[in-house]
C-alpha atoms as a PDB file:
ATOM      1  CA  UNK A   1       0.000   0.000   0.000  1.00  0.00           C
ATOM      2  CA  UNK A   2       1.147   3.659  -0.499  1.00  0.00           C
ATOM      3  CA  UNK A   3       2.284   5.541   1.875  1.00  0.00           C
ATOM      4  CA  UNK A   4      -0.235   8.489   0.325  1.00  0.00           C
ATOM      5  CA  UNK A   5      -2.952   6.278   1.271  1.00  0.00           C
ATOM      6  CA  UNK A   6      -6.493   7.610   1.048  1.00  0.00           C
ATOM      7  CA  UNK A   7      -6.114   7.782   5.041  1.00  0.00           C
ATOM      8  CA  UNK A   8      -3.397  11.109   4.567  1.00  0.00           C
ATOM      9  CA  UNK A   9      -6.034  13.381   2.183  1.00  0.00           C
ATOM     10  CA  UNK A  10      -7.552  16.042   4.021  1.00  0.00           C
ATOM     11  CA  UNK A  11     -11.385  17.452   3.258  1.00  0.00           C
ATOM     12  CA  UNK A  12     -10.611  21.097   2.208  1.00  0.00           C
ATOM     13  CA  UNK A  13     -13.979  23.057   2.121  1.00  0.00           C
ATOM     14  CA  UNK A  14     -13.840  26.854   1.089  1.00  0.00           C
ATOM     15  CA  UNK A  15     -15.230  29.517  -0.733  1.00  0.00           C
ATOM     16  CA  UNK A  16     -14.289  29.524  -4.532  1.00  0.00           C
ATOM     17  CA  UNK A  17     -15.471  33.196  -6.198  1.00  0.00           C
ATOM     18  CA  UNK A  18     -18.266  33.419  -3.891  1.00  0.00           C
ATOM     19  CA  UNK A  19     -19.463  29.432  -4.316  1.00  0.00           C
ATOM     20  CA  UNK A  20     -19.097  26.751  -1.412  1.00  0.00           C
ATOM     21  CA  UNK A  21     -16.347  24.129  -2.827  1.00  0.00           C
ATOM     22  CA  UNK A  22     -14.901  21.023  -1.343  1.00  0.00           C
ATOM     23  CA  UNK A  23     -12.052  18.352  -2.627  1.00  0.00           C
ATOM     24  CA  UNK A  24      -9.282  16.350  -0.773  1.00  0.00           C
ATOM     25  CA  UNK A  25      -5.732  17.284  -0.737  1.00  0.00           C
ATOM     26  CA  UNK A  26      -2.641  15.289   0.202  1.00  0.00           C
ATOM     27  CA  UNK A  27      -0.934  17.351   3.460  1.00  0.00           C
ATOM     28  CA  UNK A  28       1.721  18.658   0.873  1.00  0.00           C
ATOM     29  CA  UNK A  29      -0.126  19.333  -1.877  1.00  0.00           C
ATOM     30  CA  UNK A  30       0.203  23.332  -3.380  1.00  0.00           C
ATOM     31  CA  UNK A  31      -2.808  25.340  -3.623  1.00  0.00           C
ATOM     32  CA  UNK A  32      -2.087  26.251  -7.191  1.00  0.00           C
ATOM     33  CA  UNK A  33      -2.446  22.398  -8.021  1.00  0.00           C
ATOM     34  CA  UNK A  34      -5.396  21.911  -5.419  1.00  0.00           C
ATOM     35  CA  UNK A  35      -7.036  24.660  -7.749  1.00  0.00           C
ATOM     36  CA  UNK A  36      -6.440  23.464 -10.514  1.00  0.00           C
ATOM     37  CA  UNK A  37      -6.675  19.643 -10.753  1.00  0.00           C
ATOM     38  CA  UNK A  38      -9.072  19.139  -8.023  1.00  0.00           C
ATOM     39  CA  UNK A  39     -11.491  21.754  -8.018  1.00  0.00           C
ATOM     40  CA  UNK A  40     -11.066  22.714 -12.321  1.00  0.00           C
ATOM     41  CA  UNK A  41     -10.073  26.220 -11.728  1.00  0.00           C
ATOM     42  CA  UNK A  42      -7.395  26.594 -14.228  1.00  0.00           C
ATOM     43  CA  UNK A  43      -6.988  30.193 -14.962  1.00  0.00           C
ATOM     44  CA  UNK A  44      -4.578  30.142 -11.725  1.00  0.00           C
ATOM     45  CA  UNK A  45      -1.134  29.110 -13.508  1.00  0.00           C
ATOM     46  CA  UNK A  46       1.980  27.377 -12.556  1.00  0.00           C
ATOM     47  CA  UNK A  47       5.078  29.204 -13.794  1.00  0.00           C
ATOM     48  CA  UNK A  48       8.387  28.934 -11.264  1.00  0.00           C
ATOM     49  CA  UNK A  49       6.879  27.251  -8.479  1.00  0.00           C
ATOM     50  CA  UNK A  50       9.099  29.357  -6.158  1.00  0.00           C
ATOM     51  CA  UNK A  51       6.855  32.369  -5.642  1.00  0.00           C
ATOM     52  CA  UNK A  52       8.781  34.657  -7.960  1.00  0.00           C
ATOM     53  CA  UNK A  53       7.176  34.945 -11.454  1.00  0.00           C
ATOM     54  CA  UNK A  54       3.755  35.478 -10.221  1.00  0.00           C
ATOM     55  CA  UNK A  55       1.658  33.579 -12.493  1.00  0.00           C
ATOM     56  CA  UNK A  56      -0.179  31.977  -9.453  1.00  0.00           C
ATOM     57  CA  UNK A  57      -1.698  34.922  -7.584  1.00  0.00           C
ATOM     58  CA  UNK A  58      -4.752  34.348  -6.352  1.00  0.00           C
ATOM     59  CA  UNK A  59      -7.037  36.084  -3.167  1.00  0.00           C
ATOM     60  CA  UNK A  60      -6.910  34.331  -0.207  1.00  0.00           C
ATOM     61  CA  UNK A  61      -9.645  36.209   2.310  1.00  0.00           C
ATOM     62  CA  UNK A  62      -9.279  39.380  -0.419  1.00  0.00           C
ATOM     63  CA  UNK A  63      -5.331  39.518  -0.303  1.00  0.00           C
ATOM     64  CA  UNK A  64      -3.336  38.212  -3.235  1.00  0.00           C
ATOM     65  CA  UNK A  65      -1.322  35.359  -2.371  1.00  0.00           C
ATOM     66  CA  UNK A  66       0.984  33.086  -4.840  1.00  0.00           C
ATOM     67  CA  UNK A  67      -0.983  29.438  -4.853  1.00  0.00           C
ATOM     68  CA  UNK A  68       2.717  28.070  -5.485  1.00  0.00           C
ATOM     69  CA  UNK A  69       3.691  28.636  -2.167  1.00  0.00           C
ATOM     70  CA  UNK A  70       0.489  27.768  -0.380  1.00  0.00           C
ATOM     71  CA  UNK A  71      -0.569  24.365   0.897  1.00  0.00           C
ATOM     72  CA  UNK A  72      -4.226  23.605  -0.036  1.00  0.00           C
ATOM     73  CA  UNK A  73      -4.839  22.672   4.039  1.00  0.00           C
ATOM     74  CA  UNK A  74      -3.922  26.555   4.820  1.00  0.00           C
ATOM     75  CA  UNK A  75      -7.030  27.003   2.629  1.00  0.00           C
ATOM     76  CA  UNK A  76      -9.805  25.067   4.403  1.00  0.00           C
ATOM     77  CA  UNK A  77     -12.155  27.535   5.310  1.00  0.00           C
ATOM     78  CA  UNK A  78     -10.915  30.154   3.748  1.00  0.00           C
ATOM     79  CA  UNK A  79     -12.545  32.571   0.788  1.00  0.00           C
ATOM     80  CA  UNK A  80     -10.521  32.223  -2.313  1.00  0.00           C
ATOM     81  CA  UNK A  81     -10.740  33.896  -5.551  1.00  0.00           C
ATOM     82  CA  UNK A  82      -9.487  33.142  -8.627  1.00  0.00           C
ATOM     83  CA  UNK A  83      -9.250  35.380 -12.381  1.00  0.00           C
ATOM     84  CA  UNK A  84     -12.493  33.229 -13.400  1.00  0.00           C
ATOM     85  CA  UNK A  85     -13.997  35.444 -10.107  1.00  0.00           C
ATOM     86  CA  UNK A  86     -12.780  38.564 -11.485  1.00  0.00           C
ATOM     87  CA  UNK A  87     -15.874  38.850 -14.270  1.00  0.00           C
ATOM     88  CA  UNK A  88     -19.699  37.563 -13.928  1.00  0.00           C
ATOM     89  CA  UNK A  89     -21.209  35.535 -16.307  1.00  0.00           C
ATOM     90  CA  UNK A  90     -22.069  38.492 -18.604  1.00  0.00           C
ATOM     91  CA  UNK A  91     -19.034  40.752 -18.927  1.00  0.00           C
ATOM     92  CA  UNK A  92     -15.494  40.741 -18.264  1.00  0.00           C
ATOM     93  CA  UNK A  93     -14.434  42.780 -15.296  1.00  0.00           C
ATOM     94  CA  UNK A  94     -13.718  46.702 -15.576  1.00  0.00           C
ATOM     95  CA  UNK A  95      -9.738  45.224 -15.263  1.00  0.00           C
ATOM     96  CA  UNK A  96     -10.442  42.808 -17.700  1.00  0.00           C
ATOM     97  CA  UNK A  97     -11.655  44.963 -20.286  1.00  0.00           C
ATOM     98  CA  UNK A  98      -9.023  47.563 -19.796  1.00  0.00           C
ATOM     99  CA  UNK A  99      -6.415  44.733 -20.760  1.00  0.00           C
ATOM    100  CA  UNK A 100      -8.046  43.923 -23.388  1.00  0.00           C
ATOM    101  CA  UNK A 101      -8.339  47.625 -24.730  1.00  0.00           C
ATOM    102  CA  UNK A 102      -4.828  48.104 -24.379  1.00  0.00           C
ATOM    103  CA  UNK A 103      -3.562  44.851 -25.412  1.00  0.00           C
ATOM    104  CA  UNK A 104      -1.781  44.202 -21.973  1.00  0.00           C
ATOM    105  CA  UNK A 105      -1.867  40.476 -22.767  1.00  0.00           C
ATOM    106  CA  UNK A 106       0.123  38.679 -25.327  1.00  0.00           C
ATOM    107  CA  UNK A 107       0.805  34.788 -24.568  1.00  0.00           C
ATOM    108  CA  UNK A 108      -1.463  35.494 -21.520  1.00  0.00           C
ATOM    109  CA  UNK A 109       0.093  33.067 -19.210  1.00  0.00           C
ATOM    110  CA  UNK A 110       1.048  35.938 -16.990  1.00  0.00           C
ATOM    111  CA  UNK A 111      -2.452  37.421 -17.199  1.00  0.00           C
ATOM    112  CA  UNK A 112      -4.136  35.585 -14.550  1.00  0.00           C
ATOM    113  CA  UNK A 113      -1.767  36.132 -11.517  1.00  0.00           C
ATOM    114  CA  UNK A 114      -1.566  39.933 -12.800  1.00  0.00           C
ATOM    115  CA  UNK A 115      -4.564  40.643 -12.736  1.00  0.00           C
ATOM    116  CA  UNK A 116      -5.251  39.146  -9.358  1.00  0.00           C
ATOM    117  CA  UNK A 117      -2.437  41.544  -7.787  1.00  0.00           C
ATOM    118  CA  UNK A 118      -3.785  44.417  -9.904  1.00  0.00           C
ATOM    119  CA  UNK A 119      -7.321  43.900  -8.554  1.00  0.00           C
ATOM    120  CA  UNK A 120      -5.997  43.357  -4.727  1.00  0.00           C
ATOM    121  CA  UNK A 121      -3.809  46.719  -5.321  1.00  0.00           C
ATOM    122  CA  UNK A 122      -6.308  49.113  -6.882  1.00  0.00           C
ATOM    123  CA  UNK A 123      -8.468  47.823  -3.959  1.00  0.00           C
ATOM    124  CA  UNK A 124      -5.799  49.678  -1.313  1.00  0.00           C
ATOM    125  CA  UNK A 125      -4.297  52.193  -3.568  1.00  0.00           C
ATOM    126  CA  UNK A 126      -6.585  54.583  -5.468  1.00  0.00           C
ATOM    127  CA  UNK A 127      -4.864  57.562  -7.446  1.00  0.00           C
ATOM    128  CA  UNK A 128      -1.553  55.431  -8.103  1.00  0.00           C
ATOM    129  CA  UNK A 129       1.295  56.855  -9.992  1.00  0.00           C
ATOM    130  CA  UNK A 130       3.059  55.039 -13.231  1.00  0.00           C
ATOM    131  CA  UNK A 131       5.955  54.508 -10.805  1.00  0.00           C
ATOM    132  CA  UNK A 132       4.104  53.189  -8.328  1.00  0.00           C
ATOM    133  CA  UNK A 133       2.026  50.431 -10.694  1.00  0.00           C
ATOM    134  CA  UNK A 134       5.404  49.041 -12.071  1.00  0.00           C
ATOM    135  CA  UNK A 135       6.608  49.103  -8.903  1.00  0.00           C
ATOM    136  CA  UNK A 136       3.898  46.699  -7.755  1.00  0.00           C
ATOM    137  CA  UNK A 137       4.329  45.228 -11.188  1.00  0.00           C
ATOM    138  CA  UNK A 138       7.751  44.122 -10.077  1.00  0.00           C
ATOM    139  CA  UNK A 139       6.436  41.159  -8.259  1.00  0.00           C
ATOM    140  CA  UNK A 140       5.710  39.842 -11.420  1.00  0.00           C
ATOM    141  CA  UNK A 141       7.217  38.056 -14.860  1.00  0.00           C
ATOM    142  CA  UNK A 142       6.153  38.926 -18.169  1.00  0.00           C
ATOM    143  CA  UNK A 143       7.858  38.242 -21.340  1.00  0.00           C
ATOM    144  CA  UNK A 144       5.640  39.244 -23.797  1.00  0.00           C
ATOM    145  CA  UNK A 145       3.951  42.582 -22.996  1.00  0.00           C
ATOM    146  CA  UNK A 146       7.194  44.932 -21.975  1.00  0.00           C
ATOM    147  CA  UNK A 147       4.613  45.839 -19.285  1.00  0.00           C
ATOM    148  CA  UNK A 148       3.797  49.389 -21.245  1.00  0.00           C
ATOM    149  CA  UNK A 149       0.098  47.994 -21.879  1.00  0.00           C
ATOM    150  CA  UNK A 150      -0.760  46.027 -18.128  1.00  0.00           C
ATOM    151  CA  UNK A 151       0.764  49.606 -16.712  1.00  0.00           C
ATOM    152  CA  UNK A 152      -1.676  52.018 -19.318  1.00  0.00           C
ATOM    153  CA  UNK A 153      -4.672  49.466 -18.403  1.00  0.00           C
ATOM    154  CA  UNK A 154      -4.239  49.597 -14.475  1.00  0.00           C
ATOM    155  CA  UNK A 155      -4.037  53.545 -14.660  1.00  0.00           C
ATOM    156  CA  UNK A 156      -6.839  53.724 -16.812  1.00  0.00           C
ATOM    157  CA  UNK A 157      -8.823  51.796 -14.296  1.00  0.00           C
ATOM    158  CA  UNK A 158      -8.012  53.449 -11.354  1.00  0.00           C
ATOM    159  CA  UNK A 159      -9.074  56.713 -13.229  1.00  0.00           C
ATOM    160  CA  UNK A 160     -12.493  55.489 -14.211  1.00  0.00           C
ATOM    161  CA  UNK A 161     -13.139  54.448 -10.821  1.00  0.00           C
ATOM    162  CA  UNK A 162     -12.073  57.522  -9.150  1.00  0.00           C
ATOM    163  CA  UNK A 163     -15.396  59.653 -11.515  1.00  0.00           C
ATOM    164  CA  UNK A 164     -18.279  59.672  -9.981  1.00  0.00           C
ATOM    165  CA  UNK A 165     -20.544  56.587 -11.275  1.00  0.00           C
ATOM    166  CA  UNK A 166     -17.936  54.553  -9.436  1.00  0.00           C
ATOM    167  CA  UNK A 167     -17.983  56.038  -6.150  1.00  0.00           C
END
């Protein structure tokens, strides 16, 4: 018999983007895989696996975390979201649609733990500077975009949501 018998998984229940979810986890496993291959949500992405690149942010209890260095039993009873949580079922987000006006996506592997930080950041910080976006930017690995676009699209946003139908 194993010695990751079905005896070592752990229930993990949580909130996924505002919906009650459940699976079983190994004690080691990473949230980023819990996400993905046990409860489908696959728009969190694996890149270094070390915390650095990014590609795994998610919100854990509305601050962005990286999955990759998460285990999916510090999760259990937590509220988690995820890029799918970002838009509803009719329309992409506000940040969503600003990246895709200002083509601030390219492979989009990237996309999904950017935006995540973007939408935990512009939740704290509302009148940012340019410097201050890249700076929180910096967290993060991009090879396609040369960040110009991701840092026009997050100032645009936090402009439309300072006029008044957003306050």
């Amino acid at each position: 018999m194993s010695v990751l018998s079905r005896d070592t998984l752990h229930e993990i229940k949580l909130q996924l983007n505002g919906n009650p979810r459940s699976g079983h986890a190994h004690p080691r496993l990473l949230l980023s895989d819990f996400l993905r291959h046990e409860l489908g949500a696959t728009g969190t992405h694996v890149g270094c696996e070390h915390g650095v690149c990014g590609a795994c942010t998610v919100r854990i209890d509305g601050v962005a975390q990286r999955a990759c260095m998460t285990l999916a039993v510090q999760a259990d009873g937590r509220e988690l979201q995820t890029v799918e949580g970002l838009a509803d079922d009719a329309a992409l987000g506000d940040l969503q649609a600003a990246f895709k006006r200002h083509h601030a996506l390219q492979c989009g592997f990237c996309t999904a733990g950017i935006l995540m930080s973007c939408a935990d950041w512009l939740g704290r910080v509302k009148d940012p500077s340019e410097a201050q976006v890249r700076e929180m930017l910096s967290g993060h690995l991009c090879r396609c975009t040369g960040y110009a676009p991701i840092v026009a699209a997050v100032l645009e946003v936090a402009h439309l949501r300072k006029e008044p139908a957003h306050a």
